[in-house]
PDB file of N, CA and C in Angstrom:
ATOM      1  N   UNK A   1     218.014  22.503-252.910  1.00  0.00           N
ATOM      2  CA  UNK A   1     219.233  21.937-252.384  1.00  0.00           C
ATOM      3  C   UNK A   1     219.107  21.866-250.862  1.00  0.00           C
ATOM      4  N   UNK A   2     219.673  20.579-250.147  1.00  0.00           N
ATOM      5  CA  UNK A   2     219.171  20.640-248.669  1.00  0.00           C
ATOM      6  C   UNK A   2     220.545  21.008-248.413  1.00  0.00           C
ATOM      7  N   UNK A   3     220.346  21.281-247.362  1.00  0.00           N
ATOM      8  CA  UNK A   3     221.828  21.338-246.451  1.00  0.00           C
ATOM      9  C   UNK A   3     222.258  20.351-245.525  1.00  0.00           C
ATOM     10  N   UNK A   4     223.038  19.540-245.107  1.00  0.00           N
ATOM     11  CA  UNK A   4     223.358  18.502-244.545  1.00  0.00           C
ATOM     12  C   UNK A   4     224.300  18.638-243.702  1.00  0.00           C
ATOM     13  N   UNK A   5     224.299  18.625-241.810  1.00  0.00           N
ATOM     14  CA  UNK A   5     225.542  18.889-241.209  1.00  0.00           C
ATOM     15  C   UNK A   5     226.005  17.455-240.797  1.00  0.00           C
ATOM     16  N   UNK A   6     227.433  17.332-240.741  1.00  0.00           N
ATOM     17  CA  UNK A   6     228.318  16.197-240.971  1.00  0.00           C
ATOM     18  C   UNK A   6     229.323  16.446-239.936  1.00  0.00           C
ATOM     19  N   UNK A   7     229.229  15.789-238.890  1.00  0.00           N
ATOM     20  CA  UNK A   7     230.365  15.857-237.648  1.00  0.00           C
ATOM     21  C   UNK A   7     231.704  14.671-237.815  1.00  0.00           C
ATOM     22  N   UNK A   8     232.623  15.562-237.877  1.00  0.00           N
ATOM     23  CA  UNK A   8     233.628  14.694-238.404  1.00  0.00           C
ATOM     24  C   UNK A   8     234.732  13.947-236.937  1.00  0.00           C
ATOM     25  N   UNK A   9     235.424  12.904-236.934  1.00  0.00           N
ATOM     26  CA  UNK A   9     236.233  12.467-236.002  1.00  0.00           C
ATOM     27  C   UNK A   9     237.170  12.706-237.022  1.00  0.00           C
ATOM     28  N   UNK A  10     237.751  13.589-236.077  1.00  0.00           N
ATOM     29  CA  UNK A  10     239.261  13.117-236.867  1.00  0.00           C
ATOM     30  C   UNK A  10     241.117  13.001-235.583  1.00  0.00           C
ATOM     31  N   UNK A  11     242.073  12.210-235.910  1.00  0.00           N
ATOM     32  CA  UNK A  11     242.695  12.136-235.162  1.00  0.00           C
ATOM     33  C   UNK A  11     244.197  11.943-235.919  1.00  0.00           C
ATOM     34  N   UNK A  12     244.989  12.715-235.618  1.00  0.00           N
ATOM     35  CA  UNK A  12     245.950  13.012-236.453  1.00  0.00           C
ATOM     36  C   UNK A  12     246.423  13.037-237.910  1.00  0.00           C
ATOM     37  N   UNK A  13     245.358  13.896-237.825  1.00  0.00           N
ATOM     38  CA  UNK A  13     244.913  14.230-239.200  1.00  0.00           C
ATOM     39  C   UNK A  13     244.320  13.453-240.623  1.00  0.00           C
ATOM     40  N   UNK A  14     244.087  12.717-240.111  1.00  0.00           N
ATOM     41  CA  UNK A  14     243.243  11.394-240.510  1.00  0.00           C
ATOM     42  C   UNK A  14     241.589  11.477-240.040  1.00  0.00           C
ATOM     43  N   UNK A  15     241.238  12.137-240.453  1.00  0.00           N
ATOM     44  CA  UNK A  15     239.728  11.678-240.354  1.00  0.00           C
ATOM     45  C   UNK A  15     239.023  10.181-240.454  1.00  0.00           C
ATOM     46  N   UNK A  16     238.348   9.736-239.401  1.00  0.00           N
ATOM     47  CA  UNK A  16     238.500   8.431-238.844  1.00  0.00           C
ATOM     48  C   UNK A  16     236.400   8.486-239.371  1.00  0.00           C
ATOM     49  N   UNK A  17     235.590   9.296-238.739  1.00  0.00           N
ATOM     50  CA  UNK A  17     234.361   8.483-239.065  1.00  0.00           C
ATOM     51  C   UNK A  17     233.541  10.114-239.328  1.00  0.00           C
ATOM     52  N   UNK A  18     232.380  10.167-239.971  1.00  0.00           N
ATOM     53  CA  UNK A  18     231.469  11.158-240.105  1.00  0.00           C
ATOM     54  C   UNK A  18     230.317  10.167-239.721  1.00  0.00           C
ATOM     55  N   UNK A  19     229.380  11.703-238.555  1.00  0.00           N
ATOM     56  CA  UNK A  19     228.422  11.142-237.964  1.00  0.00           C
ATOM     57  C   UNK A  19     226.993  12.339-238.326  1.00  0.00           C
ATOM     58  N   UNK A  20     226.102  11.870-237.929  1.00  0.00           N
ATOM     59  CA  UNK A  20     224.975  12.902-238.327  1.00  0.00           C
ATOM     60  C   UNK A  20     224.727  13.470-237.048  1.00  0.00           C
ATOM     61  N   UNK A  21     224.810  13.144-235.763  1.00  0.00           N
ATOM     62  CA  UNK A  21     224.817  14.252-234.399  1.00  0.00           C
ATOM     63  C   UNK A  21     226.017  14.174-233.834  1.00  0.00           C
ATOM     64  N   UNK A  22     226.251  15.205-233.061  1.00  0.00           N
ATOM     65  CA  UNK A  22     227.099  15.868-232.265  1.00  0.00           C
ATOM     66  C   UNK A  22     227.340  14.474-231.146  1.00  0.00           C
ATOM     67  N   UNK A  23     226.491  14.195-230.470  1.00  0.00           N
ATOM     68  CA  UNK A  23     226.186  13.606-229.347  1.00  0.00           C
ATOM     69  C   UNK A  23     226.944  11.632-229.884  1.00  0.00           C
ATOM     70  N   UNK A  24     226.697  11.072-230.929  1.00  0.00           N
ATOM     71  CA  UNK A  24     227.474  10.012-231.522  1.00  0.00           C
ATOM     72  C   UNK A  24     229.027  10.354-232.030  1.00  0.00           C
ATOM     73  N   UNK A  25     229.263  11.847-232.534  1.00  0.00           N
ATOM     74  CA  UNK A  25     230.316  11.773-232.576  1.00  0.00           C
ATOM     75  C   UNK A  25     231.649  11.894-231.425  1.00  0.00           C
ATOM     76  N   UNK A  26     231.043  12.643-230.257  1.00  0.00           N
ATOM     77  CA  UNK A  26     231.501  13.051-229.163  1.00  0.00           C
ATOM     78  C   UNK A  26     231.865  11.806-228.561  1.00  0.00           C
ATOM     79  N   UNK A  27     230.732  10.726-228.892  1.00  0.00           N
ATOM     80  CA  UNK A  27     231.028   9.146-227.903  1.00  0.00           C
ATOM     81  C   UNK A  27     232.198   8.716-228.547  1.00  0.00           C
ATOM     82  N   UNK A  28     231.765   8.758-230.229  1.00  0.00           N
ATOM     83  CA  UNK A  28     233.285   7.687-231.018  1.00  0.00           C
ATOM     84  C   UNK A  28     234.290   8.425-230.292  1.00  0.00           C
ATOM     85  N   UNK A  29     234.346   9.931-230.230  1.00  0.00           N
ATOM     86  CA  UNK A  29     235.912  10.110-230.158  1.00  0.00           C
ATOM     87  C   UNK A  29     236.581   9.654-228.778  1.00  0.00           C
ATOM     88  N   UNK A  30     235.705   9.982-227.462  1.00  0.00           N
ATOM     89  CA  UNK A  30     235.493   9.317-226.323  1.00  0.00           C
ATOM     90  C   UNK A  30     236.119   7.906-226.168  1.00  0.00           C
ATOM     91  N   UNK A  31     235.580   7.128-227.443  1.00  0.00           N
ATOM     92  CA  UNK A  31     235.749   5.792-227.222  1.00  0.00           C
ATOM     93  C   UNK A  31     237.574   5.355-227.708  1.00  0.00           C
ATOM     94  N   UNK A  32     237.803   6.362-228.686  1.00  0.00           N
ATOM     95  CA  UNK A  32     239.172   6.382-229.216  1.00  0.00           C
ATOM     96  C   UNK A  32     239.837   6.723-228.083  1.00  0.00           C
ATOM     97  N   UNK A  33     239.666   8.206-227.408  1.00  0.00           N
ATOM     98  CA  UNK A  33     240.322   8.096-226.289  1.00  0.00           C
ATOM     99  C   UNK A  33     241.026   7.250-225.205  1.00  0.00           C
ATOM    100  N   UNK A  34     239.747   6.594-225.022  1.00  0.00           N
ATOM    101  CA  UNK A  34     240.042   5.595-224.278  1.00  0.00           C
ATOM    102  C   UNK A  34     241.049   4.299-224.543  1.00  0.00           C
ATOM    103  N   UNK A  35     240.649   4.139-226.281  1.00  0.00           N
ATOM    104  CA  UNK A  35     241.853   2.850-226.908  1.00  0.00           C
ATOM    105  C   UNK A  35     243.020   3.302-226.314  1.00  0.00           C
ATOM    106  N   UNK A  36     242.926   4.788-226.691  1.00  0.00           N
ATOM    107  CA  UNK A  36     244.494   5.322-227.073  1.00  0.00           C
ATOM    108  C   UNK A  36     245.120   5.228-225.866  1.00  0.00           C
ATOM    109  N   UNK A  37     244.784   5.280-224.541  1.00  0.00           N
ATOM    110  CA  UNK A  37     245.056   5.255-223.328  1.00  0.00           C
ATOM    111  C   UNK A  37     246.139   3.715-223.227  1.00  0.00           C
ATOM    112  N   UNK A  38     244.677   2.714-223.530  1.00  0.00           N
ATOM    113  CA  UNK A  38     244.655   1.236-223.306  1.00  0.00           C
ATOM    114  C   UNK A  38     246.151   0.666-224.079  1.00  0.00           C
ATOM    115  N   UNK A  39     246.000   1.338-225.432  1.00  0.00           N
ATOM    116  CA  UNK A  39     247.220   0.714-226.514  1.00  0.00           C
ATOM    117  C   UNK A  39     248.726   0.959-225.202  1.00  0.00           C
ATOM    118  N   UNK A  40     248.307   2.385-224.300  1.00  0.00           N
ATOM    119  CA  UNK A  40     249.906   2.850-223.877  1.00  0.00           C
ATOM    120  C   UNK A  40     250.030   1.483-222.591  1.00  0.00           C
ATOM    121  N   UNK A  41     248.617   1.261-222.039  1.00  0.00           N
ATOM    122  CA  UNK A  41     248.936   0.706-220.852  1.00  0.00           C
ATOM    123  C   UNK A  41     249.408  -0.874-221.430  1.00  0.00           C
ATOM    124  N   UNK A  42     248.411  -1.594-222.472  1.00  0.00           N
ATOM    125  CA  UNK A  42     248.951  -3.048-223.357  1.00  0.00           C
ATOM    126  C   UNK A  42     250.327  -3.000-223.305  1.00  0.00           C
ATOM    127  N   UNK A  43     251.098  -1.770-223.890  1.00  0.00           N
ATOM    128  CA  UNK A  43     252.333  -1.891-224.429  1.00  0.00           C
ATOM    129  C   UNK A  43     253.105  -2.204-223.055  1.00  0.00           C
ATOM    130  N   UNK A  44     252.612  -2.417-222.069  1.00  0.00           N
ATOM    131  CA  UNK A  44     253.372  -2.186-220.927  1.00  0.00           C
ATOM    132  C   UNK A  44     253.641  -3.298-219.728  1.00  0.00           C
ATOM    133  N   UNK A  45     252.365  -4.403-221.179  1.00  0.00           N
ATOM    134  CA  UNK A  45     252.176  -5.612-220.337  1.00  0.00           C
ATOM    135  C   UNK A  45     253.039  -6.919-220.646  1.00  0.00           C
ATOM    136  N   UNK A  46     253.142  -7.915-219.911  1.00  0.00           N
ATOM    137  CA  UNK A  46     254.740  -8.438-220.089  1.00  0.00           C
ATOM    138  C   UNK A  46     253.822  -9.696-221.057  1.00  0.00           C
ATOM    139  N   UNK A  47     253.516  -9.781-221.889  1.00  0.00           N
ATOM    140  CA  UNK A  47     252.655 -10.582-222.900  1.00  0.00           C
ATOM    141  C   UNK A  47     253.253  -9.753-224.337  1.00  0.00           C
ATOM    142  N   UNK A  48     253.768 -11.091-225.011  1.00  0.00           N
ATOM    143  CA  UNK A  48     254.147 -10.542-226.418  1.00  0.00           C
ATOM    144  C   UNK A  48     253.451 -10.272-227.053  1.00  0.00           C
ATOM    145  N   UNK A  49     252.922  -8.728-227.929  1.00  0.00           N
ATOM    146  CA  UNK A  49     251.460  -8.540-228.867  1.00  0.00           C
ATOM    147  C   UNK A  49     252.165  -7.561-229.646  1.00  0.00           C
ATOM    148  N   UNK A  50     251.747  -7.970-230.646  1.00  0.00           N
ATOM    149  CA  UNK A  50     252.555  -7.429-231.556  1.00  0.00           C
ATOM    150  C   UNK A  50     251.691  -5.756-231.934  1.00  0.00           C
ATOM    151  N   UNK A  51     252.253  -4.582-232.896  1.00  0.00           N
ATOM    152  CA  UNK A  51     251.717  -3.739-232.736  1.00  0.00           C
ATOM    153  C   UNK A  51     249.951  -3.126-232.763  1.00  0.00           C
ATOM    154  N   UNK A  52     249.636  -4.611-233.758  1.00  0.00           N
ATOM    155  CA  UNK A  52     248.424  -4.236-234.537  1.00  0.00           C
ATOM    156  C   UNK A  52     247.376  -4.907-233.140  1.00  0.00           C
ATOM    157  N   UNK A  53     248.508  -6.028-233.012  1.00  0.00           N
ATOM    158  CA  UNK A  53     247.348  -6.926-231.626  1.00  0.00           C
ATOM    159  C   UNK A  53     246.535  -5.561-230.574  1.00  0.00           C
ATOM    160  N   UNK A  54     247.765  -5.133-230.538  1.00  0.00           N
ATOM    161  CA  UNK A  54     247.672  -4.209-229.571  1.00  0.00           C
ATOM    162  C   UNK A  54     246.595  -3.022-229.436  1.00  0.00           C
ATOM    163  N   UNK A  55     246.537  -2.840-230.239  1.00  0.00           N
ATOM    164  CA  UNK A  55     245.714  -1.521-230.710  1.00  0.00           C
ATOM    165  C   UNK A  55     244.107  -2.680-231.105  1.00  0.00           C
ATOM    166  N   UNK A  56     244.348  -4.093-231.938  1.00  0.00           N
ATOM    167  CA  UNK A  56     242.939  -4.475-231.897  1.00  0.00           C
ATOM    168  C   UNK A  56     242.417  -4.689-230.964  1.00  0.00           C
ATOM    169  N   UNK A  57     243.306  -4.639-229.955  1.00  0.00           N
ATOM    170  CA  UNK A  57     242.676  -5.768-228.447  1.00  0.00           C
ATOM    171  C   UNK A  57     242.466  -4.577-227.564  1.00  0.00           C
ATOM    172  N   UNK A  58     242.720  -3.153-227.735  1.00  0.00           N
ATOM    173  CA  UNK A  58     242.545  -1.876-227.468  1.00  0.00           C
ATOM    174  C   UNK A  58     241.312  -1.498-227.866  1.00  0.00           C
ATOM    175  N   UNK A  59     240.688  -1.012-228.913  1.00  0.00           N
ATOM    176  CA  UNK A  59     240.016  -1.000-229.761  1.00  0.00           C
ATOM    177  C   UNK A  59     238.806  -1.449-229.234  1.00  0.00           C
ATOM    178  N   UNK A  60     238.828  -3.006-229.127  1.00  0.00           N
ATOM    179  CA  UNK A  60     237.692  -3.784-228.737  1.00  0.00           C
ATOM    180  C   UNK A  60     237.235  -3.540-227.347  1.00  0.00           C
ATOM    181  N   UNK A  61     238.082  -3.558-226.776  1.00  0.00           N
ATOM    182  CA  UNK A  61     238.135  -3.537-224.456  1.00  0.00           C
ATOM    183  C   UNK A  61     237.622  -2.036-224.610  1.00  0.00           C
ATOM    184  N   UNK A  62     237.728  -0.610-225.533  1.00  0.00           N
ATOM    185  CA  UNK A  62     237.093   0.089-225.561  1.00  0.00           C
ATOM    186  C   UNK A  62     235.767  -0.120-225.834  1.00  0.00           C
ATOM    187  N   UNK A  63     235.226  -0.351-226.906  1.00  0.00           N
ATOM    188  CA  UNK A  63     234.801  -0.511-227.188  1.00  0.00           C
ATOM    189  C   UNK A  63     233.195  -1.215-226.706  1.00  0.00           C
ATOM    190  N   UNK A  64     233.700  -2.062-225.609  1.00  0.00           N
ATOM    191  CA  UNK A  64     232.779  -2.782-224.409  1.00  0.00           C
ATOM    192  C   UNK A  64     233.148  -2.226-223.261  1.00  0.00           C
ATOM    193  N   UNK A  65     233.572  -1.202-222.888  1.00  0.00           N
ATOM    194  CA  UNK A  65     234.120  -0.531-221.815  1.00  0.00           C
ATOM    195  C   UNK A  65     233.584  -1.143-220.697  1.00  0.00           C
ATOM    196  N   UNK A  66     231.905  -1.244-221.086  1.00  0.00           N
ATOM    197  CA  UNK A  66     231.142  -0.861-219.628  1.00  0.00           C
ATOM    198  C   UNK A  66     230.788  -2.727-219.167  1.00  0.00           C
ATOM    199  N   UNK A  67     230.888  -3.968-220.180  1.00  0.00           N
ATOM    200  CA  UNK A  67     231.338  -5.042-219.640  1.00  0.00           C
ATOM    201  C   UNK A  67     232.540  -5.131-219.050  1.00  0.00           C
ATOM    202  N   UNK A  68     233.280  -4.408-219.596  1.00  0.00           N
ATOM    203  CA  UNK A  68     234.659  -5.177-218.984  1.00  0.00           C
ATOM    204  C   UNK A  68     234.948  -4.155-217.048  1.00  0.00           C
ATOM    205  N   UNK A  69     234.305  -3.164-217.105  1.00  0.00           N
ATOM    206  CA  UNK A  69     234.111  -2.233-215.468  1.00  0.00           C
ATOM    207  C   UNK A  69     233.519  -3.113-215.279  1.00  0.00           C
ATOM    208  N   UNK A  70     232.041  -3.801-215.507  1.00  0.00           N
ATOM    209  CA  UNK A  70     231.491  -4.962-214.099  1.00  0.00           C
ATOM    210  C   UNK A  70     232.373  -6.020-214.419  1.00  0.00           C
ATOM    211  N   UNK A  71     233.009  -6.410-214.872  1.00  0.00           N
ATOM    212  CA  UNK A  71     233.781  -7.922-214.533  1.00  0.00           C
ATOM    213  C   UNK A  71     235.001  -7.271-213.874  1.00  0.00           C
ATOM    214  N   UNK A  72     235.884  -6.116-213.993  1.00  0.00           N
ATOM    215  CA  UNK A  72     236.465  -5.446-213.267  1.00  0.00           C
ATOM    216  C   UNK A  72     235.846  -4.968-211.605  1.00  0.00           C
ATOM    217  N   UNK A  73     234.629  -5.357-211.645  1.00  0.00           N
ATOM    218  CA  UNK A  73     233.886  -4.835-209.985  1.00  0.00           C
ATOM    219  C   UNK A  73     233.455  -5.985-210.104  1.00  0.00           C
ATOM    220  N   UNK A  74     233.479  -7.326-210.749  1.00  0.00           N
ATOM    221  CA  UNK A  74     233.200  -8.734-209.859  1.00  0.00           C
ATOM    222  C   UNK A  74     232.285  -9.129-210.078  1.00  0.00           C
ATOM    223  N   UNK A  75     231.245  -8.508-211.096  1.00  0.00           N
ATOM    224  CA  UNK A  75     230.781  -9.297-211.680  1.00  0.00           C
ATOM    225  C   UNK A  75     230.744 -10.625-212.374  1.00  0.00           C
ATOM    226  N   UNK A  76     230.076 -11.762-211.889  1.00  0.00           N
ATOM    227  CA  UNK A  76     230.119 -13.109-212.244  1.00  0.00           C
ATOM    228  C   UNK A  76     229.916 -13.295-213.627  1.00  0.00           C
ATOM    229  N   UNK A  77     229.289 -12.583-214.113  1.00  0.00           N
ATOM    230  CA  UNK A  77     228.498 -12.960-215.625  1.00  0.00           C
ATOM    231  C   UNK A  77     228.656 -11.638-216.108  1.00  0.00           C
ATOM    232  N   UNK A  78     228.445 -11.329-217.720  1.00  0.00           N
ATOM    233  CA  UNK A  78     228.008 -10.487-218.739  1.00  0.00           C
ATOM    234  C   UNK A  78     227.283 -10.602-219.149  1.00  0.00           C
ATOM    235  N   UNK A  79     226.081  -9.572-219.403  1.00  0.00           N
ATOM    236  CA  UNK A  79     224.763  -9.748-220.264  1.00  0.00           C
ATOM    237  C   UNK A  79     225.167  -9.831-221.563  1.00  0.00           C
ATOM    238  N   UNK A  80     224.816 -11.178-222.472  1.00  0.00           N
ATOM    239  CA  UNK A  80     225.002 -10.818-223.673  1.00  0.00           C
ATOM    240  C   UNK A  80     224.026  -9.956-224.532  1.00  0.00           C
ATOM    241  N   UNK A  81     224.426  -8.867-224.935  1.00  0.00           N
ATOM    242  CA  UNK A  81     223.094  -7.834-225.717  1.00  0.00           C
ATOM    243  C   UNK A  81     223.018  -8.414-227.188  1.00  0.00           C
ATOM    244  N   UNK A  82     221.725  -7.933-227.634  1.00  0.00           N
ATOM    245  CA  UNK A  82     221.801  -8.214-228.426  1.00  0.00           C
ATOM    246  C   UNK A  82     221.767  -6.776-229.513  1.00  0.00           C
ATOM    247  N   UNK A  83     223.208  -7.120-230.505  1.00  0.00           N
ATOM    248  CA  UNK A  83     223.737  -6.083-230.832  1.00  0.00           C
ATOM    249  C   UNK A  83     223.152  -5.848-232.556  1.00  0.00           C
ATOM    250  N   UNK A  84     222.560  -7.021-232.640  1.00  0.00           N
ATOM    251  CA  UNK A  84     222.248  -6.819-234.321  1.00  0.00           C
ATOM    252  C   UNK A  84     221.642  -5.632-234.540  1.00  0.00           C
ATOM    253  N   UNK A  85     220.399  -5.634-233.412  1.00  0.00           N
ATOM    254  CA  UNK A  85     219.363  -3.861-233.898  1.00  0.00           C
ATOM    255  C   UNK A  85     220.317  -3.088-234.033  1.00  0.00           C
ATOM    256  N   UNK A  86     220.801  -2.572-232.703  1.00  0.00           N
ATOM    257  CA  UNK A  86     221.944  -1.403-232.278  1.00  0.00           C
ATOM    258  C   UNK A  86     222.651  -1.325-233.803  1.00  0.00           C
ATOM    259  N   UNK A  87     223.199  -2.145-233.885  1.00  0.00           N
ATOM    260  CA  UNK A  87     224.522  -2.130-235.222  1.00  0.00           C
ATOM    261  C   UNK A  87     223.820  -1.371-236.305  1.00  0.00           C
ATOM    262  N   UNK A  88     222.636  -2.302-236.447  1.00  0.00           N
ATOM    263  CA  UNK A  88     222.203  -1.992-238.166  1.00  0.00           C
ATOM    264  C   UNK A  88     221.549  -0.380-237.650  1.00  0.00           C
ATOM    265  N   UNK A  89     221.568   0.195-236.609  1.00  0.00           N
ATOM    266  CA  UNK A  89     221.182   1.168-236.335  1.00  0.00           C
ATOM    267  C   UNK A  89     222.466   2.610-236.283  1.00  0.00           C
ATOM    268  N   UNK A  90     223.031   1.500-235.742  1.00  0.00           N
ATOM    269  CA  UNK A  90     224.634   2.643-236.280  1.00  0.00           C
ATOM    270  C   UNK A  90     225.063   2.839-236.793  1.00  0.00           C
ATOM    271  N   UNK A  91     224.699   1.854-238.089  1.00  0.00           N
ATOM    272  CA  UNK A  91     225.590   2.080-239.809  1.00  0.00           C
ATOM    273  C   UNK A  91     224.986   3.144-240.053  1.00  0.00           C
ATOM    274  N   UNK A  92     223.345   3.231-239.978  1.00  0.00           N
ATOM    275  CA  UNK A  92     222.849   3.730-241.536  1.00  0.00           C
ATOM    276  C   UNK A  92     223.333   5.142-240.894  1.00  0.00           C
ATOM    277  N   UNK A  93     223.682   5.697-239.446  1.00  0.00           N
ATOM    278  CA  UNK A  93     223.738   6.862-239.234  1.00  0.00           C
ATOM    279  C   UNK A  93     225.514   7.531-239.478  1.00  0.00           C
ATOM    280  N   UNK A  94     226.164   6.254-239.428  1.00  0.00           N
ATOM    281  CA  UNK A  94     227.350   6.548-239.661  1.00  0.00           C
ATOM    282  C   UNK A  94     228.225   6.100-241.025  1.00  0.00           C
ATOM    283  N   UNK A  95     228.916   6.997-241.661  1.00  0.00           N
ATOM    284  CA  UNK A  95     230.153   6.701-242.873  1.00  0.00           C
ATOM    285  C   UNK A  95     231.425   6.465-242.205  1.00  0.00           C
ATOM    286  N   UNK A  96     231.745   5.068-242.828  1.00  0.00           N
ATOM    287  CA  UNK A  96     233.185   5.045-242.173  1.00  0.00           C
ATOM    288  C   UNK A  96     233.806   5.726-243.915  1.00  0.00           C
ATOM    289  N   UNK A  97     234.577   6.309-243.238  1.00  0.00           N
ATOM    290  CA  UNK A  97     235.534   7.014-244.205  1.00  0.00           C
ATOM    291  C   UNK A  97     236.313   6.429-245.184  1.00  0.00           C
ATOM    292  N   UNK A  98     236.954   5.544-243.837  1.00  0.00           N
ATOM    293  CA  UNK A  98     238.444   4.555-244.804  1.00  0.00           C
ATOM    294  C   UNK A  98     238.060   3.511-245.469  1.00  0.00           C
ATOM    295  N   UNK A  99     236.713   3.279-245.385  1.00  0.00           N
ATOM    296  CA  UNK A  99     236.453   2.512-246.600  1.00  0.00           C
ATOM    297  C   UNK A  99     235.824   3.052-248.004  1.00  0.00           C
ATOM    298  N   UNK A 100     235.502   4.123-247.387  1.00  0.00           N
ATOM    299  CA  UNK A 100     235.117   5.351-248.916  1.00  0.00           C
ATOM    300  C   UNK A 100     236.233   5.198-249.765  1.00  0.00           C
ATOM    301  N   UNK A 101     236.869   5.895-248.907  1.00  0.00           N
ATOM    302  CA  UNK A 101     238.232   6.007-249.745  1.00  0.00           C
ATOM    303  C   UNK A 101     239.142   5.039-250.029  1.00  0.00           C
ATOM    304  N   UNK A 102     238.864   3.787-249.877  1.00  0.00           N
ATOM    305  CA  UNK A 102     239.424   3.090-250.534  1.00  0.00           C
ATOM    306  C   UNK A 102     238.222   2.795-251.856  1.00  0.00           C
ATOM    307  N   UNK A 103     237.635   2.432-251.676  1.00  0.00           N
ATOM    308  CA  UNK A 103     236.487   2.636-252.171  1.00  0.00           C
ATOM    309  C   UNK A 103     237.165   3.628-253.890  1.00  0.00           C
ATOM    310  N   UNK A 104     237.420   4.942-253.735  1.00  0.00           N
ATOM    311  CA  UNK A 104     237.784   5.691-254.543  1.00  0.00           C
ATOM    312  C   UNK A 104     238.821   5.644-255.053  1.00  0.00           C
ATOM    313  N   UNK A 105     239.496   4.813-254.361  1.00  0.00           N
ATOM    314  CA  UNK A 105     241.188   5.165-255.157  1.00  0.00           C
ATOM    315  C   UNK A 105     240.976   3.800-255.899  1.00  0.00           C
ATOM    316  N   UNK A 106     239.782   2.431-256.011  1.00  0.00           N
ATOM    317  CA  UNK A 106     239.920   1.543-257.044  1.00  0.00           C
ATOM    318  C   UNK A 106     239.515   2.321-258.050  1.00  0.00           C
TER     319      UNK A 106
END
């Protein structure tokens, strides 16, 4: 039998993602942080967005944090990366949860 350690995000009591290092899970939660910030400052902007907008358009601007600081410092352009490796490199290490479990309750 192996043993397997499993770093969990979780955020009001909702467990959000399981990761296999410390160091990926520390970033997701990092990166939530930061939505969670963004959703308070959105809500504050005189543009109608409705609740979910809010939190997707949160979500995402986290999410690219570090494009949206150089176009915030004046940067002319964004490098577009190319995200396919990265991605297929972040699934196999990460379980999203909420689709497990939906997953289980069919």
């Amino acid at each position: 039998m192996a043993v397997v350690v499993k770093y969990v995000v979780e955020r009001n009591g909702v467990e959000r993602m399981t990761f296999t290092t410390k160091k990926e899970a520390d970033a997701y939660d990092k990166m939530l942080d930061i939505a969670e910030s963004l959703e308070a400052m959105l809500e504050k902007v005189d543009v109608p967005l409705s609740e979910q907008q809010i939190e997707s358009l949160a979500l995402e601007i986290a999410k690219s944090k570090d494009d949206f600081m150089n176009v915030l410092k004046g940067a002319k352009e964004v490098p577009i990366k190319a995200s396919s490796a990265k991605s297929k490199k972040e699934v196999s290490s990460v379980t999203d949860l909420k689709n497990t479990e939906e997953k289980a309750a069919s």
